[in-house]
C-alpha atoms as a PDB file:
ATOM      1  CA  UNK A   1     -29.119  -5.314-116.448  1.00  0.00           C
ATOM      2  CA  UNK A   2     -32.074  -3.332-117.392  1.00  0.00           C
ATOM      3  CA  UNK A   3     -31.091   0.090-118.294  1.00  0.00           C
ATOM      4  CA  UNK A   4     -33.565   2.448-118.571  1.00  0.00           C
ATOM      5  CA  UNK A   5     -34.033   6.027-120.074  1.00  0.00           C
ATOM      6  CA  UNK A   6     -36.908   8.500-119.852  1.00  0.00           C
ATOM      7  CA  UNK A   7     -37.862   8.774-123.422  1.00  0.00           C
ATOM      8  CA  UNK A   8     -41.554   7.540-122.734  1.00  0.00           C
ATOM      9  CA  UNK A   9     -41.457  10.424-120.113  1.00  0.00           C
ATOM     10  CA  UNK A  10     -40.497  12.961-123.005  1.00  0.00           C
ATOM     11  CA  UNK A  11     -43.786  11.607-124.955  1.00  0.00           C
ATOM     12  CA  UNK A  12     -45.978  12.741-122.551  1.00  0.00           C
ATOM     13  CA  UNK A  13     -49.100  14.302-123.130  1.00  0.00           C
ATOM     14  CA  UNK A  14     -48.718  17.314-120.606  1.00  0.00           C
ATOM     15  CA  UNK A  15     -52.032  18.889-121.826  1.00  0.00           C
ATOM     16  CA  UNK A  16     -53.198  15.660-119.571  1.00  0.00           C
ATOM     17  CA  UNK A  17     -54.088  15.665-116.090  1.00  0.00           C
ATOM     18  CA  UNK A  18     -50.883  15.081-113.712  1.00  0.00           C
ATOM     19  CA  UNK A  19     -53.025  11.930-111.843  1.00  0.00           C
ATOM     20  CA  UNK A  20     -53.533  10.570-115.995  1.00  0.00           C
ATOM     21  CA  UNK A  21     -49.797  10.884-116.041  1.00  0.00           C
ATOM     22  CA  UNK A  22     -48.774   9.316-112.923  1.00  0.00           C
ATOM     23  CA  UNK A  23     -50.873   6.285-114.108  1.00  0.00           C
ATOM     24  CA  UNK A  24     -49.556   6.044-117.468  1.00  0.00           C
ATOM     25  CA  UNK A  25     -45.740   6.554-115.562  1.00  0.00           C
ATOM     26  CA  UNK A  26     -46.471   3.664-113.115  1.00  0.00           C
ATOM     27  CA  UNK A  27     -47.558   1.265-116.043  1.00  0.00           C
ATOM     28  CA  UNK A  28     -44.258   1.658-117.607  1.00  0.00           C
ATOM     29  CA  UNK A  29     -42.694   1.099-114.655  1.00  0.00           C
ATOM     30  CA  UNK A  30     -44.426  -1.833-113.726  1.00  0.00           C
ATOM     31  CA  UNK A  31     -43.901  -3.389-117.314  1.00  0.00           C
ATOM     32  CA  UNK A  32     -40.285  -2.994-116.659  1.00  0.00           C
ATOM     33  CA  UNK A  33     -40.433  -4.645-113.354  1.00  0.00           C
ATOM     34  CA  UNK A  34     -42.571  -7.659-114.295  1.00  0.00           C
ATOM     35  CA  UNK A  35     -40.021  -8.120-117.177  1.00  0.00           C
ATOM     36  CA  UNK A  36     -36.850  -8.027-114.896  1.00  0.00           C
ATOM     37  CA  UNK A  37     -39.120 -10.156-112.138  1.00  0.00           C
ATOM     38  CA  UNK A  38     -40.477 -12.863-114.997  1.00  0.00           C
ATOM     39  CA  UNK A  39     -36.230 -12.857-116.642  1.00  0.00           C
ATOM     40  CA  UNK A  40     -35.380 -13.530-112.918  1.00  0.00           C
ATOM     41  CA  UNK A  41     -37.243 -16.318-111.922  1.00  0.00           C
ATOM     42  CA  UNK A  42     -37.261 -18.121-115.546  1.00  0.00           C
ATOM     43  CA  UNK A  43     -33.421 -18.002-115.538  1.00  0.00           C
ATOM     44  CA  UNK A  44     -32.781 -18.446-112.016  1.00  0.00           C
ATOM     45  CA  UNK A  45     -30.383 -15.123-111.974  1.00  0.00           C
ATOM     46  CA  UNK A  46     -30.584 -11.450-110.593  1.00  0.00           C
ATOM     47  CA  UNK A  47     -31.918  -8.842-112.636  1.00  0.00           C
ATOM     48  CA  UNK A  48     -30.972  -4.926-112.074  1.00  0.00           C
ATOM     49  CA  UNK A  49     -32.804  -2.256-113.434  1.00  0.00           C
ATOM     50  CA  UNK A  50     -30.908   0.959-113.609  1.00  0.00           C
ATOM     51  CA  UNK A  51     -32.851   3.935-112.892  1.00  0.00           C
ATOM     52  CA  UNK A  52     -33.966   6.548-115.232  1.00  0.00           C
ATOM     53  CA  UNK A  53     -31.133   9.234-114.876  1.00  0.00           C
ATOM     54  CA  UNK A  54     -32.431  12.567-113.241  1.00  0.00           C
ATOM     55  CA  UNK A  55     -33.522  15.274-116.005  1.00  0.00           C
ATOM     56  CA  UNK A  56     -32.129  18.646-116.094  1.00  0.00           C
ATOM     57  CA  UNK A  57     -33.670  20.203-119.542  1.00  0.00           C
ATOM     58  CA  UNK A  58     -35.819  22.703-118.054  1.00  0.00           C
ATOM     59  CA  UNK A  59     -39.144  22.351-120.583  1.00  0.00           C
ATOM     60  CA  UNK A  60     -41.301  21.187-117.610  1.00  0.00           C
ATOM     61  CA  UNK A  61     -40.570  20.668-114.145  1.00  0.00           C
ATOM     62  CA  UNK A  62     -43.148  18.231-113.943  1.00  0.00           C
ATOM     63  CA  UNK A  63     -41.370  15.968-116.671  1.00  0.00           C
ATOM     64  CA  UNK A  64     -38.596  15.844-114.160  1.00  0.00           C
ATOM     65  CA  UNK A  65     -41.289  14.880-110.996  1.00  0.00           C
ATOM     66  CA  UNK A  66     -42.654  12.240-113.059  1.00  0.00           C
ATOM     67  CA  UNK A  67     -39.186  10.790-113.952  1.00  0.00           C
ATOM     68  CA  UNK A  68     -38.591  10.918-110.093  1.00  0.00           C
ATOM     69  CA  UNK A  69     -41.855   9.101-109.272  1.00  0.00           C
ATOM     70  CA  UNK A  70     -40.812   6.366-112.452  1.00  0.00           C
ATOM     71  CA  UNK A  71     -38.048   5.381-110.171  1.00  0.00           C
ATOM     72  CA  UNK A  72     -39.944   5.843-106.814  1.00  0.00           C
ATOM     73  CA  UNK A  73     -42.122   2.979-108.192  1.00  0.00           C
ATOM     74  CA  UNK A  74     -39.250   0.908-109.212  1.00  0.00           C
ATOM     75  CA  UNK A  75     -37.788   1.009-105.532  1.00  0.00           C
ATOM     76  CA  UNK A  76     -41.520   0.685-104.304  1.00  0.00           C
ATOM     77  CA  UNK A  77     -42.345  -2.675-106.282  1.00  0.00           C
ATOM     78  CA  UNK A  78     -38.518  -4.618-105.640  1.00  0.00           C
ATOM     79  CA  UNK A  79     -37.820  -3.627-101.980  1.00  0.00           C
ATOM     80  CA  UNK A  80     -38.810  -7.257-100.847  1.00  0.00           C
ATOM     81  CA  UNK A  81     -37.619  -8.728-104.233  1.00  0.00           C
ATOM     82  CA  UNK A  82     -34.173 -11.081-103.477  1.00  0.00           C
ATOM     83  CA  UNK A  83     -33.797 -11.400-107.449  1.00  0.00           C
ATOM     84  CA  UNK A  84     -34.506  -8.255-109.005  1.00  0.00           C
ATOM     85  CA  UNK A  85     -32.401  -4.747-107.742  1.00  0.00           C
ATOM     86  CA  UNK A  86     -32.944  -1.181-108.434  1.00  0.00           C
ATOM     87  CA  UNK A  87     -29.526   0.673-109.246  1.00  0.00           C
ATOM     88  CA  UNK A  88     -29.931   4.262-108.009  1.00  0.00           C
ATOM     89  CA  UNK A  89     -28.158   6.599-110.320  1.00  0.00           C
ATOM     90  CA  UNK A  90     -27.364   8.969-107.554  1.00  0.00           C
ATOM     91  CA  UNK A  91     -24.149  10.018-108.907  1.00  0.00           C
ATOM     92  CA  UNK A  92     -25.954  11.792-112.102  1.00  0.00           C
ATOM     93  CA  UNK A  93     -27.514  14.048-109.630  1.00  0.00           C
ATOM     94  CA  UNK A  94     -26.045  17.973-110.308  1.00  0.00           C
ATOM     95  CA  UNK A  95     -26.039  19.847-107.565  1.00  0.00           C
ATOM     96  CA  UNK A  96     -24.403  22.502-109.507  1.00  0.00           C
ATOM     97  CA  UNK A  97     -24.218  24.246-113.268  1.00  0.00           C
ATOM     98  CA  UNK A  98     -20.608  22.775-113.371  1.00  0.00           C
ATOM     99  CA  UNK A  99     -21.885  19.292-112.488  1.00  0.00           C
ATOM    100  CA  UNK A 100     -24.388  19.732-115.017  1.00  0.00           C
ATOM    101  CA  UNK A 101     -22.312  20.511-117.812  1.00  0.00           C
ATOM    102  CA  UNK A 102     -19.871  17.603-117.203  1.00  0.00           C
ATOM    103  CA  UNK A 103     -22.437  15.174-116.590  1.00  0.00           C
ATOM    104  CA  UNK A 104     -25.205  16.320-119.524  1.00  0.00           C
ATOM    105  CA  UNK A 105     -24.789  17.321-123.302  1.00  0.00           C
ATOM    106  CA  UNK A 106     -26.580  20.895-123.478  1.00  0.00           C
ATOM    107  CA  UNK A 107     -30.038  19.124-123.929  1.00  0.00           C
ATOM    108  CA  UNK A 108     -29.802  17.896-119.940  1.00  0.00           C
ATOM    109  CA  UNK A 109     -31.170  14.657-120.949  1.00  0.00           C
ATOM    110  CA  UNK A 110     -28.113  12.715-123.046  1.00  0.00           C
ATOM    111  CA  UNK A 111     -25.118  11.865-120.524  1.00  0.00           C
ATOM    112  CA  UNK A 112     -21.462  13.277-121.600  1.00  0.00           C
ATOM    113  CA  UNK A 113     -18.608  10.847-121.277  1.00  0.00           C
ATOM    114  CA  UNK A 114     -18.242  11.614-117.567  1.00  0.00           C
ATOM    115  CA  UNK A 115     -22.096  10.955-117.346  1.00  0.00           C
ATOM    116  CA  UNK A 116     -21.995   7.870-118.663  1.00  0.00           C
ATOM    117  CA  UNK A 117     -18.717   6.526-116.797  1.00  0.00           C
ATOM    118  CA  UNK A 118     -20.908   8.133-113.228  1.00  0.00           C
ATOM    119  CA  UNK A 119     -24.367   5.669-114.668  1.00  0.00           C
ATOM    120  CA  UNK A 120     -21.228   2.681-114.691  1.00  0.00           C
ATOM    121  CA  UNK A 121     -19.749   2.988-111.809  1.00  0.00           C
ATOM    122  CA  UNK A 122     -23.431   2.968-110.109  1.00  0.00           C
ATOM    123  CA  UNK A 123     -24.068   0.048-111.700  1.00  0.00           C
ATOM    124  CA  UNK A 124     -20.926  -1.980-111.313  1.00  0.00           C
ATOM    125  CA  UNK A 125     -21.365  -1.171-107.822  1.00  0.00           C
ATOM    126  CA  UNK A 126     -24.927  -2.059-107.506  1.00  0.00           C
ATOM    127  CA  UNK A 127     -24.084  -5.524-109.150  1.00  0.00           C
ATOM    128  CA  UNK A 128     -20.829  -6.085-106.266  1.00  0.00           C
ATOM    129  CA  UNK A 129     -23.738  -5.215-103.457  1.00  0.00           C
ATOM    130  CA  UNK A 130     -26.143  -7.879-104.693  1.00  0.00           C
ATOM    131  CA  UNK A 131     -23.943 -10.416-106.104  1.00  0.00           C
ATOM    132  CA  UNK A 132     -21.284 -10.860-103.245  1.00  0.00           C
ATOM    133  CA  UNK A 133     -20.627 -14.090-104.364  1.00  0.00           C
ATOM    134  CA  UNK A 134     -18.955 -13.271-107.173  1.00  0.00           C
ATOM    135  CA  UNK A 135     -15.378 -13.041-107.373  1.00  0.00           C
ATOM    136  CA  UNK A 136     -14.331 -10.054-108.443  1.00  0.00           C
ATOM    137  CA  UNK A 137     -10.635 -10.257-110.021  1.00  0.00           C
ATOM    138  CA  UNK A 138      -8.459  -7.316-110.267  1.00  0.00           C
ATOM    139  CA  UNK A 139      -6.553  -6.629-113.204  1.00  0.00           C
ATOM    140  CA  UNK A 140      -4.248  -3.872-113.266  1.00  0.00           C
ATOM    141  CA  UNK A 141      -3.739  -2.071-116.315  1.00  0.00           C
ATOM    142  CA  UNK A 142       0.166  -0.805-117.237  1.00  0.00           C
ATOM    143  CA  UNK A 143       0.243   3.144-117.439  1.00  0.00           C
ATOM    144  CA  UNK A 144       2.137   3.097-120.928  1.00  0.00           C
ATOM    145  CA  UNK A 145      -0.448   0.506-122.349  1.00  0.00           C
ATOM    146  CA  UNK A 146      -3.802   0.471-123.183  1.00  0.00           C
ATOM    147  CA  UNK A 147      -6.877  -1.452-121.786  1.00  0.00           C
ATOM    148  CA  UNK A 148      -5.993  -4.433-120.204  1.00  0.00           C
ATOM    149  CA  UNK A 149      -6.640  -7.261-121.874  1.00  0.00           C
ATOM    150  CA  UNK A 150      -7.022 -11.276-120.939  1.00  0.00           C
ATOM    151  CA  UNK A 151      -3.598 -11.810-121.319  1.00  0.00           C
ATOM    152  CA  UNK A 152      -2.635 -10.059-118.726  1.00  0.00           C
ATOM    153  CA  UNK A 153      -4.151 -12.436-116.217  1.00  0.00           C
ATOM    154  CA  UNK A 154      -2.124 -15.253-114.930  1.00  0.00           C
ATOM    155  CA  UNK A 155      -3.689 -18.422-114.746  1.00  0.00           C
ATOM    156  CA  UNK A 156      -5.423 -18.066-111.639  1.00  0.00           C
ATOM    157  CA  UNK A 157      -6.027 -15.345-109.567  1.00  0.00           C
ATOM    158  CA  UNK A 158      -7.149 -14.417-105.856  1.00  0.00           C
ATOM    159  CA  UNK A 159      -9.707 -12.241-105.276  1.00  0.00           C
ATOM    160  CA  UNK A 160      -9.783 -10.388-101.941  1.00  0.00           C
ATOM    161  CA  UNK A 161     -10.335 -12.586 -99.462  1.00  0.00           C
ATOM    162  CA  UNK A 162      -7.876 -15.059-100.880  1.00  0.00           C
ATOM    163  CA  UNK A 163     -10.054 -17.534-102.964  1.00  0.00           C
ATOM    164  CA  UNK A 164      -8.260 -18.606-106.071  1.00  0.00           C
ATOM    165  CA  UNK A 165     -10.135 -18.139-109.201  1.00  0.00           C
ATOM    166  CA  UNK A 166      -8.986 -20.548-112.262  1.00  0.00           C
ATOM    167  CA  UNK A 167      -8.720 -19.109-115.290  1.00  0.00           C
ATOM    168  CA  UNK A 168      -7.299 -21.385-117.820  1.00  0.00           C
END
């Protein structure tokens, strides 16, 4: 997993032309993809790159547009890709100042808590799309105790559809 973050958005040049910046975005962005792409095929594995979450910090609107177009070229470069996945942080959009709030610290660039459990789910469910062959166990946690821990698996364990998973 590849997660990505828009600080080389926030060191922008802005007195630039917006073209100059688009170039300099889709650089990044292709660095980042020939990196997952090269990490895939070397290893023989899949390699997700979690999108740049959306801005909200109000200095530029166009800093926001050009983290939008990052991601645009992410999607653009792996559609055909069977190795390499984009995870669209969709949930970290705000729709509203209360979704803000929760989601960013005051800055609207750092994720709260709940931001950063939204970026997780994304990608956990991103990874269960393009990796269906993995078996995905479920451990439940008591409601008195704390995190579950790998004791609290038996020795094997059925996922979903039945296939037993050993664990010893």
């Amino acid at each position: 997993i590849i997660q990505c973050g828009s600080n080389e958005i926030t060191q922008l040049d802005l007195t630039k032309p917006v073209s100059v910046l688009q170039q300099q975005v889709m650089g990044h962005s292709q660095l980042i993809v020939e990196l997952a792409t090269s990490a895939a095929n070397k290893y023989g594995c899949k390699v997700f790159i979690s999108e740049r979450p959306p801005r909200y910090e109000g200095k530029s609107p166009v800093l926001s547009k050009l983290n939008n177009f990052a991601n645009a070229v992410f999607k653009t470069l792996t559609i055909e890709s069977e190795c390499v996945f984009v995870v669209d942080q969709y949930k970290l959009d705000c729709s509203s100042e209360r979704q803000k709030a929760e989601r960013y610290n005051t800055d609207g660039i750092h994720l709260t808590s709940r931001g950063s459990h939204l970026l997780a789910v994304n990608i956990i469910s991103a990874i269960k799309e393009g990796m269906p062959e993995l078996v995905w166990l479920g451990v439940k946690q008591k409601q008195s105790e704390g995190p579950a821990k790998a004791s609290d698996l038996n020795n094997s364990s059925q996922d979903a559809r039945g296939h037993s998973a050993d664990l010893s």
